[in-house]
PDB file of N, CA and C in Angstrom:
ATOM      1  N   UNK A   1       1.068 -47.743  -9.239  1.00  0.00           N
ATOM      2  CA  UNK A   1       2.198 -46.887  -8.962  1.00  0.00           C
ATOM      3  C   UNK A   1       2.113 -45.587  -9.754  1.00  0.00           C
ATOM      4  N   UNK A   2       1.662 -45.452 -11.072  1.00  0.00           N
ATOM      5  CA  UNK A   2       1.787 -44.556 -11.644  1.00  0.00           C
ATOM      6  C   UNK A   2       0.731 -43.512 -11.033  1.00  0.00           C
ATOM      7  N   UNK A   3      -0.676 -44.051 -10.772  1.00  0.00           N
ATOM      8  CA  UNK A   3      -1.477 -43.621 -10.340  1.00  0.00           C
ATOM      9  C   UNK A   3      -0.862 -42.588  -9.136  1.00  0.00           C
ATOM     10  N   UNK A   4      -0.341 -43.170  -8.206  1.00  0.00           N
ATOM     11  CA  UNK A   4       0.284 -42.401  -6.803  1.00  0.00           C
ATOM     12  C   UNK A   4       1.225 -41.192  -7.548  1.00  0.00           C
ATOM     13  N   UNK A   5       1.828 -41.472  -8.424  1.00  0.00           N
ATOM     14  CA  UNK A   5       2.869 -40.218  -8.839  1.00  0.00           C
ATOM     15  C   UNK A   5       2.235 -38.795  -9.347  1.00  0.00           C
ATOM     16  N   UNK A   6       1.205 -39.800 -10.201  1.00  0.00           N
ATOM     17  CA  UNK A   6       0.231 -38.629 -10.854  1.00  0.00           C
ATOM     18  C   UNK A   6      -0.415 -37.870  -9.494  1.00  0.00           C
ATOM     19  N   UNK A   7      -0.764 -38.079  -8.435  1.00  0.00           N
ATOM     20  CA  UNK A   7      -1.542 -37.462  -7.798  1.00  0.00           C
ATOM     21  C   UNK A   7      -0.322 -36.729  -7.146  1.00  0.00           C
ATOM     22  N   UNK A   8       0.464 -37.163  -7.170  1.00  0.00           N
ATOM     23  CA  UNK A   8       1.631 -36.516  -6.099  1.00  0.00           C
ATOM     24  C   UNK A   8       1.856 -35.462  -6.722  1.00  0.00           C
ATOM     25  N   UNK A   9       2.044 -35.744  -8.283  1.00  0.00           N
ATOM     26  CA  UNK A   9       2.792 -34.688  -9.302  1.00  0.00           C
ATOM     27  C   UNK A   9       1.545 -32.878  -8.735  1.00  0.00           C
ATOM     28  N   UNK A  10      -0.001 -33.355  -9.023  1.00  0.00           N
ATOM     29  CA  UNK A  10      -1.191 -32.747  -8.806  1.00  0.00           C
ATOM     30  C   UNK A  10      -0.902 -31.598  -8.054  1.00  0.00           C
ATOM     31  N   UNK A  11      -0.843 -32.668  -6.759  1.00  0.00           N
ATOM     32  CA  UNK A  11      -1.022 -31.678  -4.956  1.00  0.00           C
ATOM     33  C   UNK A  11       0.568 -31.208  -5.134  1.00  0.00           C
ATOM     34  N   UNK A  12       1.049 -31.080  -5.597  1.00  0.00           N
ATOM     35  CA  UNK A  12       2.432 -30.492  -5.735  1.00  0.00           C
ATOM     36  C   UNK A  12       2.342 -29.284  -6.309  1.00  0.00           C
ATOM     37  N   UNK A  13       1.983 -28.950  -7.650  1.00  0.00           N
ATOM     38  CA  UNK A  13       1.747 -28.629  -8.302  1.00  0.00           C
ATOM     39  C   UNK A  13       0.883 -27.464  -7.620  1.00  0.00           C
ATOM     40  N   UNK A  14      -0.709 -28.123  -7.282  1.00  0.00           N
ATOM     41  CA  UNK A  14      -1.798 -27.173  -6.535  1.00  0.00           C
ATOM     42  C   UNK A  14      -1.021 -26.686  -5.297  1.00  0.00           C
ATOM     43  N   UNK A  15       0.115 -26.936  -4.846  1.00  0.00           N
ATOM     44  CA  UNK A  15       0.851 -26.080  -3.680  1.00  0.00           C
ATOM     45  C   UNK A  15       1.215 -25.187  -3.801  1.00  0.00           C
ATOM     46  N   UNK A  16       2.676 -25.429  -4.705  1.00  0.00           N
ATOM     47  CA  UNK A  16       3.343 -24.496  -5.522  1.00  0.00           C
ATOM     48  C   UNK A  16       2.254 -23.259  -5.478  1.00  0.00           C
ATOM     49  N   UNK A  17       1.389 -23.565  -6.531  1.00  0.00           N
ATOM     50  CA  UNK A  17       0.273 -22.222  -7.346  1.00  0.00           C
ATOM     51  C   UNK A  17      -0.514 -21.445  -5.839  1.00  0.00           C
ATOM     52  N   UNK A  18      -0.694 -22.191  -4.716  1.00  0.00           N
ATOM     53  CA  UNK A  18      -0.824 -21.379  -3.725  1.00  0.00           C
ATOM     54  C   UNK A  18       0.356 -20.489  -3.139  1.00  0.00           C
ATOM     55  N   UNK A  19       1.468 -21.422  -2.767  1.00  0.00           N
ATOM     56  CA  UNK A  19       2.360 -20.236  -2.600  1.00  0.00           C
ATOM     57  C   UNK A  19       2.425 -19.103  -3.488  1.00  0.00           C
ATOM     58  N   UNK A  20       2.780 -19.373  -4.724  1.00  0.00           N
ATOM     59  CA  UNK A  20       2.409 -17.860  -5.322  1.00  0.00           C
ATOM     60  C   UNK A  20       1.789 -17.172  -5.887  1.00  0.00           C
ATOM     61  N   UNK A  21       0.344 -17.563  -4.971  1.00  0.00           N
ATOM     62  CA  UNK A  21      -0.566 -16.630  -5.297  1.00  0.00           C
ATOM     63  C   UNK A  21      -0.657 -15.620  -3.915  1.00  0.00           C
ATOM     64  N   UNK A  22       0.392 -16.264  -3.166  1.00  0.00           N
ATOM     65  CA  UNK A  22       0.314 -15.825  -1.406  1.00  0.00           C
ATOM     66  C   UNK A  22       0.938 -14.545  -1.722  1.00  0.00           C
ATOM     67  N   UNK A  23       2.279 -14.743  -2.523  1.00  0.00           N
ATOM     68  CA  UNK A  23       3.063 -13.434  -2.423  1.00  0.00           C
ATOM     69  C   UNK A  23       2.243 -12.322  -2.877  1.00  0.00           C
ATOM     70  N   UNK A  24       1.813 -11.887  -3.927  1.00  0.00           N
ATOM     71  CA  UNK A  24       1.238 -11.055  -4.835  1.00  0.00           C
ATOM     72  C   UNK A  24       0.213 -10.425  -4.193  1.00  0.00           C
ATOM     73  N   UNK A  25      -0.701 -10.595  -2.987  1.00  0.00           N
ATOM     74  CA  UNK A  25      -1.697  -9.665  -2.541  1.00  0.00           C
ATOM     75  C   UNK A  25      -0.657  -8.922  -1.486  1.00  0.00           C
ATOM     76  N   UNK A  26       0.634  -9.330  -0.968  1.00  0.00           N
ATOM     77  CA  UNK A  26       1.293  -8.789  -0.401  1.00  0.00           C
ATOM     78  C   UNK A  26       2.275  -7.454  -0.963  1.00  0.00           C
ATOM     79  N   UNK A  27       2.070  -7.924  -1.855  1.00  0.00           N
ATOM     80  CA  UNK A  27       3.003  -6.528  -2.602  1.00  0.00           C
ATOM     81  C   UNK A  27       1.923  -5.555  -3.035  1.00  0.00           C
ATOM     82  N   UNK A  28       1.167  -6.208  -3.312  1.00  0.00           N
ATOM     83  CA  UNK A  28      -0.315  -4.935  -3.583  1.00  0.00           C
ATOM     84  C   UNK A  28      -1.071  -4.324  -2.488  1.00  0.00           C
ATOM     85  N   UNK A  29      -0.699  -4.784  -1.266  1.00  0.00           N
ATOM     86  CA  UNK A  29      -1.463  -4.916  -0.196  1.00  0.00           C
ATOM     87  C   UNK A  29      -0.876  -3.101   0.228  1.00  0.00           C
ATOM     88  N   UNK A  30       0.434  -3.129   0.300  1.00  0.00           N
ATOM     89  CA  UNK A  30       1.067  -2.110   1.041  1.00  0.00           C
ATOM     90  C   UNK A  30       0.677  -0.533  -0.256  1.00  0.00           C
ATOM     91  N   UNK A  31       0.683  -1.148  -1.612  1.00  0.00           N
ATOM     92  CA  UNK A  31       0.240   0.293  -2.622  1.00  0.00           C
ATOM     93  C   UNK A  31      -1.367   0.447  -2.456  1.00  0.00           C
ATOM     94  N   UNK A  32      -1.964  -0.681  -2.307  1.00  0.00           N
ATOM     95  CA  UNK A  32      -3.332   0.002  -1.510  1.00  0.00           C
ATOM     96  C   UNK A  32      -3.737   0.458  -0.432  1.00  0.00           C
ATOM     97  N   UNK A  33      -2.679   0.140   0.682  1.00  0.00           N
ATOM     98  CA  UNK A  33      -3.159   0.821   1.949  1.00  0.00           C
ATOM     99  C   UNK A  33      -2.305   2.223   1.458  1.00  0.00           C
ATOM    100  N   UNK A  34      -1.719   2.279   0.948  1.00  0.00           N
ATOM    101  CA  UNK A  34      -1.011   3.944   1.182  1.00  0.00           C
ATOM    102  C   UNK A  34      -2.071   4.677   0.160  1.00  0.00           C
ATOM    103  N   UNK A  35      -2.833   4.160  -0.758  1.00  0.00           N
ATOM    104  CA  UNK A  35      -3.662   4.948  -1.832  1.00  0.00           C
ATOM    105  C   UNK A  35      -5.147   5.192  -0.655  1.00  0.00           C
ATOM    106  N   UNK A  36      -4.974   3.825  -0.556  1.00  0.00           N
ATOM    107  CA  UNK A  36      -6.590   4.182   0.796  1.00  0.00           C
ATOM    108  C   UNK A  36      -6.017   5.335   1.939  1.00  0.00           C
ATOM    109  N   UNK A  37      -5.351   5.105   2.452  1.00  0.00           N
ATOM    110  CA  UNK A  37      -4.970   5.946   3.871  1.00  0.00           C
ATOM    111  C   UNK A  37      -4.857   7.978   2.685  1.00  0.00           C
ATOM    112  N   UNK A  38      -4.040   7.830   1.651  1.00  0.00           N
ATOM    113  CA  UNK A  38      -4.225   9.168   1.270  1.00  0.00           C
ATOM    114  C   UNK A  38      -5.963   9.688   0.874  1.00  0.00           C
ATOM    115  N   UNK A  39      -6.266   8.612   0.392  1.00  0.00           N
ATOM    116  CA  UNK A  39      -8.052   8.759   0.055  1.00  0.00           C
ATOM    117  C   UNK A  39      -8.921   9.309   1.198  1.00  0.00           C
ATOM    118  N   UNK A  40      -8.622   8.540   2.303  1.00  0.00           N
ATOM    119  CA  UNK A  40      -9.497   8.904   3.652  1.00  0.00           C
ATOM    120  C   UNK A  40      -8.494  10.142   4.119  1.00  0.00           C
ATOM    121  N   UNK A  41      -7.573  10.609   4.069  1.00  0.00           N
ATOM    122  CA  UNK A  41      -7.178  11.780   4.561  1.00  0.00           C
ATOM    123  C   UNK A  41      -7.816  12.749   3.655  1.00  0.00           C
ATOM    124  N   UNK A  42      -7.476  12.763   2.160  1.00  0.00           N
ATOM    125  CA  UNK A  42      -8.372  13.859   1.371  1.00  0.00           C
ATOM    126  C   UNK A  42      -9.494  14.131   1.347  1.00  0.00           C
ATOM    127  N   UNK A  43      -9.787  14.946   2.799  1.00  0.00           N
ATOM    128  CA  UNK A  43     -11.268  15.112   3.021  1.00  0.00           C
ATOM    129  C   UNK A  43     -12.601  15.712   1.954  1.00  0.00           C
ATOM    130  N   UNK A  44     -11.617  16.961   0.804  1.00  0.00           N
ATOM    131  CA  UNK A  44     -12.289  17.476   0.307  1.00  0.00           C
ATOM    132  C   UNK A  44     -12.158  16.892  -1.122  1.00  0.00           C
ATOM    133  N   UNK A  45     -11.684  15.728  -1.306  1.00  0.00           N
ATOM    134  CA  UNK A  45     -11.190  15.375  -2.372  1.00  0.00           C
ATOM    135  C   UNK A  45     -10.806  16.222  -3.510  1.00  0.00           C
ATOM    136  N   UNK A  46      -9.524  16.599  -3.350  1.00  0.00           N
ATOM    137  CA  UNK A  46      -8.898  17.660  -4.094  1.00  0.00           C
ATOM    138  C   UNK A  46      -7.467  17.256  -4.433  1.00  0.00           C
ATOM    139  N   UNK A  47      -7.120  15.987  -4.376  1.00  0.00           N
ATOM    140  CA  UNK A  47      -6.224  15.052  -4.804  1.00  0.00           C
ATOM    141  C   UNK A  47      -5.010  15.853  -4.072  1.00  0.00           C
ATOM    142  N   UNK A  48      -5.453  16.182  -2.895  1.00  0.00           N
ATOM    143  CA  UNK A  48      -3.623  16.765  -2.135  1.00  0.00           C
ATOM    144  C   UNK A  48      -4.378  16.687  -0.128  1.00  0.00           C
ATOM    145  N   UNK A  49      -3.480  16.328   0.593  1.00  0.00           N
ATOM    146  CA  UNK A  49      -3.572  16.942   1.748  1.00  0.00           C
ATOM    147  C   UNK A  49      -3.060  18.176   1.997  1.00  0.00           C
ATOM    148  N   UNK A  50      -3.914  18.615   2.907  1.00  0.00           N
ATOM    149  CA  UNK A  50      -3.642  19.798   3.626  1.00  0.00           C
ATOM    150  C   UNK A  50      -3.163  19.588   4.850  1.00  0.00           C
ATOM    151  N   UNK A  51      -2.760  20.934   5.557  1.00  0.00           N
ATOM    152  CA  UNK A  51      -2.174  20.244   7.067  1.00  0.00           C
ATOM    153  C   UNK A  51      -3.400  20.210   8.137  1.00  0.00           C
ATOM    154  N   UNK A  52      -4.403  20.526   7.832  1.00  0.00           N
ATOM    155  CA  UNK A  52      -5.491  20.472   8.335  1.00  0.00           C
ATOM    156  C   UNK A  52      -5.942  18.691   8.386  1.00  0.00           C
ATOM    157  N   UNK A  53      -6.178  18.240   7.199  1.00  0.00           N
ATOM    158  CA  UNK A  53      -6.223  16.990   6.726  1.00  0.00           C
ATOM    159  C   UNK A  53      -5.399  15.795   7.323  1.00  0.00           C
ATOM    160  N   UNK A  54      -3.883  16.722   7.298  1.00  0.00           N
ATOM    161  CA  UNK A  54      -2.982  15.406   7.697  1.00  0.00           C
ATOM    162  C   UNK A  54      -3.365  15.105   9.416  1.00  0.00           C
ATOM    163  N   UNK A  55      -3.809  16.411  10.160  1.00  0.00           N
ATOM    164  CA  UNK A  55      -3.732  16.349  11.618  1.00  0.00           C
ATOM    165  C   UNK A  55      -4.751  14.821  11.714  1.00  0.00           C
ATOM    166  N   UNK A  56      -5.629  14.107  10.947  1.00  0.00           N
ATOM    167  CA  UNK A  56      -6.488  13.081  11.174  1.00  0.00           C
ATOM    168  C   UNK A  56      -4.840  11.906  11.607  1.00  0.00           C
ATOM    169  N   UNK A  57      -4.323  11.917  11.369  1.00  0.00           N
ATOM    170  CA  UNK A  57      -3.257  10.988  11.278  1.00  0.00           C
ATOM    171  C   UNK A  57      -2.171  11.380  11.901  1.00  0.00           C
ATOM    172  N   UNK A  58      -1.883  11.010  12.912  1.00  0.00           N
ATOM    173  CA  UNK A  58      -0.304  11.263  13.958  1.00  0.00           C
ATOM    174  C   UNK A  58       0.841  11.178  12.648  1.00  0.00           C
ATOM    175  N   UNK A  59       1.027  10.147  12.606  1.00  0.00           N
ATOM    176  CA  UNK A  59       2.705  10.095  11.776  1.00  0.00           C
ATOM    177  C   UNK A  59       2.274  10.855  10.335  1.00  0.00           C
ATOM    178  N   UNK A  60       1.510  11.136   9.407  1.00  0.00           N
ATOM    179  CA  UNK A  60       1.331  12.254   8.664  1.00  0.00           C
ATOM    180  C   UNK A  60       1.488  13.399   9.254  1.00  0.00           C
ATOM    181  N   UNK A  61       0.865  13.686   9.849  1.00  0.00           N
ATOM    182  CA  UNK A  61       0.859  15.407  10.497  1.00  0.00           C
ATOM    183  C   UNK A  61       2.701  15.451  11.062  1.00  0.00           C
ATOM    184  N   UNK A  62       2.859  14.583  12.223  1.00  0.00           N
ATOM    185  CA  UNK A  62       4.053  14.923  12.273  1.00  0.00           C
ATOM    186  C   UNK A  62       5.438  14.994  11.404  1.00  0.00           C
ATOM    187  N   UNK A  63       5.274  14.211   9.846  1.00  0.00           N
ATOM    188  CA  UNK A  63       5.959  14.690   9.093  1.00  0.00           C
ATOM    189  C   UNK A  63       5.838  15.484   8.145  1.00  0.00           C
ATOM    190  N   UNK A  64       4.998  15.992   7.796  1.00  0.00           N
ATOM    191  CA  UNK A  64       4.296  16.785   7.206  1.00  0.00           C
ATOM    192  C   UNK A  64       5.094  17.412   6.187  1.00  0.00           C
ATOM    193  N   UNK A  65       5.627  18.649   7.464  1.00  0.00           N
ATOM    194  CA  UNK A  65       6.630  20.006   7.040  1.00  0.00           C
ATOM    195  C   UNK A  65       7.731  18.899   6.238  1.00  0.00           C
ATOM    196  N   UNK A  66       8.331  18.219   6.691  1.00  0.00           N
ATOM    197  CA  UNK A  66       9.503  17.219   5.795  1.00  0.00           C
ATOM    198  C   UNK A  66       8.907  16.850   4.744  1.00  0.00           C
ATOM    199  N   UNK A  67       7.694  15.846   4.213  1.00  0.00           N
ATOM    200  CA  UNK A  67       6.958  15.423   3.068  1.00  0.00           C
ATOM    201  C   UNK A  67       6.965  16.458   2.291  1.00  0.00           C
ATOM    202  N   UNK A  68       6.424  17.393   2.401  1.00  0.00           N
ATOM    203  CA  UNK A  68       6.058  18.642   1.614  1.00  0.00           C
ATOM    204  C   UNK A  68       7.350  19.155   0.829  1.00  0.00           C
ATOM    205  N   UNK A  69       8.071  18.617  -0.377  1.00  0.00           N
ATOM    206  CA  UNK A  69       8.793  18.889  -0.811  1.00  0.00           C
ATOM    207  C   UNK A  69       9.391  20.101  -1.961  1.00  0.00           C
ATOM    208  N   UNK A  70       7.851  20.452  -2.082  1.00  0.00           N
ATOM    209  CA  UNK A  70       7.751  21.597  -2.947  1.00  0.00           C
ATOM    210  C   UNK A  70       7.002  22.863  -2.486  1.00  0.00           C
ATOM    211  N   UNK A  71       7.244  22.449  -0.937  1.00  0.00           N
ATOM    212  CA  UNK A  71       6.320  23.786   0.057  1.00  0.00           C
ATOM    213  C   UNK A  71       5.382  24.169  -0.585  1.00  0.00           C
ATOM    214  N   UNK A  72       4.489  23.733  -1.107  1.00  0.00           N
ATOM    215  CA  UNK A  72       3.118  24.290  -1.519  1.00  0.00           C
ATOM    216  C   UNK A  72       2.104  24.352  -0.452  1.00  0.00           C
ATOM    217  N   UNK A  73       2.465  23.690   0.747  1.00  0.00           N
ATOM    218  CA  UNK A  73       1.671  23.766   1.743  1.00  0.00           C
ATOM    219  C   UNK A  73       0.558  22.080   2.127  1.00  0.00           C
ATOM    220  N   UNK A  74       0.925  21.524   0.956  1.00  0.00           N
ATOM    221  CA  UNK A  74       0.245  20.397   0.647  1.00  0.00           C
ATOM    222  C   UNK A  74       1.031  19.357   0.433  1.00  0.00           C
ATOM    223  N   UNK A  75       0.240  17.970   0.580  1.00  0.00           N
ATOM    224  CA  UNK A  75       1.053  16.828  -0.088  1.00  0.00           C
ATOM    225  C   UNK A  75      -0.125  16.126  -0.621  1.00  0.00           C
ATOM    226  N   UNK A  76       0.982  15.835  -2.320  1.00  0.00           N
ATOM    227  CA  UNK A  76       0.520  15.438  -3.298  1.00  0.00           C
ATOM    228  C   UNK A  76       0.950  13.891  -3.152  1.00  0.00           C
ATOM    229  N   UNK A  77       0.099  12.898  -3.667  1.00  0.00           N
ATOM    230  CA  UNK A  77       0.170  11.469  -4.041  1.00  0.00           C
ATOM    231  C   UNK A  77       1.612  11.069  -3.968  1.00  0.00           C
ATOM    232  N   UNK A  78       2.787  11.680  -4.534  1.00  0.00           N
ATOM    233  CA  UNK A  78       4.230  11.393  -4.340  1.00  0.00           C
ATOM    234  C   UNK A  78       4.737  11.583  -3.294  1.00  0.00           C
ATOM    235  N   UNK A  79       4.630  12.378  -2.416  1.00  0.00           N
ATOM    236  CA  UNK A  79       4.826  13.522  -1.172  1.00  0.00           C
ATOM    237  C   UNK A  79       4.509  12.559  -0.211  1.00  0.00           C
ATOM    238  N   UNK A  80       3.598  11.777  -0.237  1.00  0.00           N
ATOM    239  CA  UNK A  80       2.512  11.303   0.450  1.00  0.00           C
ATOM    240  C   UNK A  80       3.284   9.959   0.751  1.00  0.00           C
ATOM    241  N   UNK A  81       3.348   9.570  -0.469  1.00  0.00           N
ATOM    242  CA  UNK A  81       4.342   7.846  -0.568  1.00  0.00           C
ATOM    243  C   UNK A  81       5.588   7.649  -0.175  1.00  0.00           C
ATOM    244  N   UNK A  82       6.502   9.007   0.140  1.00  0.00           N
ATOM    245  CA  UNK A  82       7.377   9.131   0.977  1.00  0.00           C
ATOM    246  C   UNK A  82       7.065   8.999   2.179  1.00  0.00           C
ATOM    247  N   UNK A  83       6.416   9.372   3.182  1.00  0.00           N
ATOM    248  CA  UNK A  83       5.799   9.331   4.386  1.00  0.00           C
ATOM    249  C   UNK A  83       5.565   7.421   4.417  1.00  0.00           C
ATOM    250  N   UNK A  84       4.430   7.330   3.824  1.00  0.00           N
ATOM    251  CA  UNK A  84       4.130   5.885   3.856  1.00  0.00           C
ATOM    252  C   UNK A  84       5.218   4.964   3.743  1.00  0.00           C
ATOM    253  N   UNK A  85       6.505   4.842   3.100  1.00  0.00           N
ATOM    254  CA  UNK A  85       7.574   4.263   2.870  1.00  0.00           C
ATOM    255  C   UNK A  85       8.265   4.197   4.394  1.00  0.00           C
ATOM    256  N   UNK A  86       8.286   4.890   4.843  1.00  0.00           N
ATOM    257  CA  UNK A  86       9.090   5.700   6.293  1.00  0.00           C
ATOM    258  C   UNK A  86       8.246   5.067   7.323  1.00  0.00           C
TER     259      UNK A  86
END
């Protein structure tokens, strides 16, 4: 009997630690696709899009003029994570 508990206690245990290891690539999942997606837009790697840059991407380009919060003509890494949020 004890034997059965111990194993029960185990695979219980080894469940649990899968479920939450499930959550955690999910919350990282969405700050790496928005760091990758700004990476492959920064063609010249110059740590900003241009509107040239954003046109690779429909929903970038079309928010563009809105992202651009400091009209520099560009969007910077912050600028950028607004869009991606949206």
């Amino acid at each position: 009997m004890n034997r059965n508990l111990y194993i029960a206690l185990i695979a219980g245990t080894v469940a649990m630690g899968g479920v939450a290891l499930a959550d955690e690539p999910s919350q990282q999942t969405a700050a790496d696709t928005t760091t990758s997606t700004f990476t492959s837009l920064d063609a010249d790697k110059d740590g900003k899009i241009s509107p040239s840059e954003a046109a690779a991407n429909q929903k970038v380009a079309d928010k563009f003029v809105a992202a651009d919060k400091n009209q520099d003509g560009y969007l910077d890494p912050v600028e950028f994570s607004a869009i991606a949020k949206s």
